[in-house]
Protein backbone atom coordinates (compact mmCIF):
# COMPACT_ATOMS: atom_id res chain seq x y z
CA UNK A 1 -123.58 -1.22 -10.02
CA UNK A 2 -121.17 0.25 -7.48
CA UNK A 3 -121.70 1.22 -4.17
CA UNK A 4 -119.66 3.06 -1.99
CA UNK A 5 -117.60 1.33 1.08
CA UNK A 6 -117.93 1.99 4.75
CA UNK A 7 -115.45 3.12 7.07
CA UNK A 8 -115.59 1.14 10.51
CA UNK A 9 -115.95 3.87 13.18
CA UNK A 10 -115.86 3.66 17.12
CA UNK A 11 -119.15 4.62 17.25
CA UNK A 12 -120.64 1.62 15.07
CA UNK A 13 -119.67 -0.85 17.28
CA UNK A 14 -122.20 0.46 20.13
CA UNK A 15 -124.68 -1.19 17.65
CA UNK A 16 -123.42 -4.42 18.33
CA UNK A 17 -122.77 -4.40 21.89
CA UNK A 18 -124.22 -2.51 24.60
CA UNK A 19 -122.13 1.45 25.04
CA UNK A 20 -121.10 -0.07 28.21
CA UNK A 21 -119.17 -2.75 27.11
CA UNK A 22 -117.64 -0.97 24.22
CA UNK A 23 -116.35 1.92 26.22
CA UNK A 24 -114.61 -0.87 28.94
CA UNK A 25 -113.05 -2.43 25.58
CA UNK A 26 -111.72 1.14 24.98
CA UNK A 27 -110.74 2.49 28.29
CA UNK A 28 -110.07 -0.66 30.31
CA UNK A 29 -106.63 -2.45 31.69
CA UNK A 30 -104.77 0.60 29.57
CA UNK A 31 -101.23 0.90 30.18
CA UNK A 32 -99.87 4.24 30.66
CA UNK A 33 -99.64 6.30 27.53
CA UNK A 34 -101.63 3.69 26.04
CA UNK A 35 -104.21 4.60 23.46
CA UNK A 36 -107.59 3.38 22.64
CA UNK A 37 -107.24 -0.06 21.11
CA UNK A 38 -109.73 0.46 18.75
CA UNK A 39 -107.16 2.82 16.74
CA UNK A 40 -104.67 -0.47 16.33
CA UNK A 41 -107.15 -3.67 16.18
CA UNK A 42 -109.63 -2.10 13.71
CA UNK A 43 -106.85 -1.39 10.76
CA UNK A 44 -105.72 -5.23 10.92
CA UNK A 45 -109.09 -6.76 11.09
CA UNK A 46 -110.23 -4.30 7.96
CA UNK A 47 -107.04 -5.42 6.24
CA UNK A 48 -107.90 -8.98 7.04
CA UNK A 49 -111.20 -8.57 5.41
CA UNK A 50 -109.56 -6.69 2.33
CA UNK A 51 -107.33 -9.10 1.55
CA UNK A 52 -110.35 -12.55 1.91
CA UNK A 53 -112.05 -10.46 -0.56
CA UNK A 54 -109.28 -10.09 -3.02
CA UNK A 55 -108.24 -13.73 -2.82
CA UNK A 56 -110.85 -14.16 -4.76
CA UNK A 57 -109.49 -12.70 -8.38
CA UNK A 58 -113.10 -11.31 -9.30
CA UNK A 59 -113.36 -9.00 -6.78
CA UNK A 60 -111.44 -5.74 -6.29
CA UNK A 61 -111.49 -4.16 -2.98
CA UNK A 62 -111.54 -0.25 -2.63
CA UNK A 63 -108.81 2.16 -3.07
CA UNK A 64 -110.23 4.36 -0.26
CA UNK A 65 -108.29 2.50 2.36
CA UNK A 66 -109.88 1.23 5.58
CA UNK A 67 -113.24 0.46 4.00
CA UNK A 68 -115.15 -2.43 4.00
CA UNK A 69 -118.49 -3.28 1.23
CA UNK A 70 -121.57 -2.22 3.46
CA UNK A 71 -122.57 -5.92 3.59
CA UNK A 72 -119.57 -6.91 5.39
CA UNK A 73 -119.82 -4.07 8.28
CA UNK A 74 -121.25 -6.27 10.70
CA UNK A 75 -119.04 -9.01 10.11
CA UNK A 76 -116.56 -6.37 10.77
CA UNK A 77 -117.58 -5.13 14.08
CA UNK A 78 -118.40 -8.39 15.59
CA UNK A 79 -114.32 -9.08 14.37
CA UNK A 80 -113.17 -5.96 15.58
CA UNK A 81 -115.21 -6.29 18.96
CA UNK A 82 -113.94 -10.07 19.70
CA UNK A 83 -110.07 -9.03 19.25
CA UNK A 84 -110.72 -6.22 21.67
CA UNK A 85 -112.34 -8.31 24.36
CA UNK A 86 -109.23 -10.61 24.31
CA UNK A 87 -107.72 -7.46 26.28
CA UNK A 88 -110.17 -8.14 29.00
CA UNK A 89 -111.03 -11.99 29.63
CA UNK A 90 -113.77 -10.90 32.22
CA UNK A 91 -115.91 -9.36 29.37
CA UNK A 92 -117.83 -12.57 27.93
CA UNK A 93 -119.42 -12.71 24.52
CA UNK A 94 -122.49 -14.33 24.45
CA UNK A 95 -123.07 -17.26 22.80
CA UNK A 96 -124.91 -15.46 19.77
CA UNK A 97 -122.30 -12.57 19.84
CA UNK A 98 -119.78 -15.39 19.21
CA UNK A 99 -122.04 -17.31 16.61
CA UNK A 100 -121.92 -14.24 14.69
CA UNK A 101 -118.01 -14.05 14.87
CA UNK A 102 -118.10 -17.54 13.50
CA UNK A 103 -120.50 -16.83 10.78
CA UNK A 104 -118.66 -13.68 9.49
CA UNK A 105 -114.84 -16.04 9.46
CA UNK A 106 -117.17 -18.61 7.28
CA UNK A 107 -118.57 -16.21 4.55
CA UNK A 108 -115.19 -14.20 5.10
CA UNK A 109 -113.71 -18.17 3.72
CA UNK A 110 -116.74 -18.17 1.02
CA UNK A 111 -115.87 -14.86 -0.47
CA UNK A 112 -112.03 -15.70 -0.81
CA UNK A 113 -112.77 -18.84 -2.57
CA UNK A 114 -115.50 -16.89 -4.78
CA UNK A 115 -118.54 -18.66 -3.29
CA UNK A 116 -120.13 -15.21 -2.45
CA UNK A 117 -119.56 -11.69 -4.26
CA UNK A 118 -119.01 -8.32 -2.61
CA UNK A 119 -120.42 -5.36 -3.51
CA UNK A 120 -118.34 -3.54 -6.38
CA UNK A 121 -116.33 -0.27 -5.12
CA UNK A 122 -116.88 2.97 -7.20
CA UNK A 123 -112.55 3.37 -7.24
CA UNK A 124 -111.72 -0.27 -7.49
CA UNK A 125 -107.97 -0.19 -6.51
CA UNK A 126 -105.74 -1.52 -9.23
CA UNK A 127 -103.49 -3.38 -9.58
CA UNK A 128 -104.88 -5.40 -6.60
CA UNK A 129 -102.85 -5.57 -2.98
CA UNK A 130 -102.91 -9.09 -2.99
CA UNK A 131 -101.04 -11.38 -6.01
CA UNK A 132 -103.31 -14.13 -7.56
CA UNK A 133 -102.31 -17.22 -7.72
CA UNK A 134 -99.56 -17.67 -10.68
CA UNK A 135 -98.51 -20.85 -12.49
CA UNK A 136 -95.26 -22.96 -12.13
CA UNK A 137 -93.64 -23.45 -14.90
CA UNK A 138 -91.65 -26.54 -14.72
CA UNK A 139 -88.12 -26.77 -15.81
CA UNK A 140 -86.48 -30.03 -17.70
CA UNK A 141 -82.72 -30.40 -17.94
CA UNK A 142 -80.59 -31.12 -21.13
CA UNK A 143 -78.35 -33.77 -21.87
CA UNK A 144 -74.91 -32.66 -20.07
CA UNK A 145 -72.37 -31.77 -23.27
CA UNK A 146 -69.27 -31.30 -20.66
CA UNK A 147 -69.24 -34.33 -17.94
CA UNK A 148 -66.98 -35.12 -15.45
CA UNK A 149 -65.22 -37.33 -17.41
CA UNK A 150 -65.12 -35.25 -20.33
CA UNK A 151 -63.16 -32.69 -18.48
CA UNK A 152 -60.61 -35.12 -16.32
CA UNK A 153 -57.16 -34.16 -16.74
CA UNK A 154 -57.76 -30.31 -17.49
């Protein structure tokens, strides 16, 4: 069964840390003409996510871009929430807040090597963004009909 994906808004991540916190993330230590950083960090972390789920060749990853499976939207925020905080090294996680950073990068590494399945999208995106794995084919050489010697004095 498929079930539709989520698109990470500013407002979900008040959910995960207190309105507060997230609006210093947002406002805080801008430079001038500088805009919220939730417009530029949230785009790589989803793509980040997209692309551990379709490392995996079973799963197919929405072609609604910037969505995530529902499952995966806290793993998201908490994500999205620790590479904003980097702007401001005052702003602490706690030591849960960071747990749950860890434990979204560890299923994040499950899903990718198909250890845990993701929810299927209702507009699968195909072909997939991300290239599978492909073979080598190795290459012999044949006997050499012209050799150096062969050819001396031409």
């Amino acid at each position: 069964m498929s079930v539709a994906w989520v698109t990470i808004a500013v407002g979900d991540l008040d959910h995960y840390l207190v309105s507060p916190q997230t609006q210093a993330l947002r406002t805080a230590a801008l430079a001038e003409g500088q805009a919220d950083p939730f417009t530029e960090i949230m785009p790589r972390v989803v793509a980040r996510i997209r692309a551990q789920i379709e490392a995996c060749s079973s799963n197919r990853v929405s072609a609604t871009a910037l969505t995530v499976p529902p499952s995966l939207k806290d793993y998201a925020c908490f994500l999205i929430l620790e590479e904003m905080s980097l702007r401001i090294p005052q702003l602490e996680f706690t030591a849960q807040q960071e747990k749950m950073c860890d434990v979204a990068r560890e299923y994040l590494k499950k899903i990718a090597m198909c250890d845990a399945a993701v929810e299927t999208p209702p507009d699968p995106l195909e072909p997939p963004d991300v290239q599978s794995v492909s073979a080598v084919e190795v290459v012999t050489s044949s006997t050499r009909v012209a050799t150096r010697t062969l050819m001396n004095g031409l």
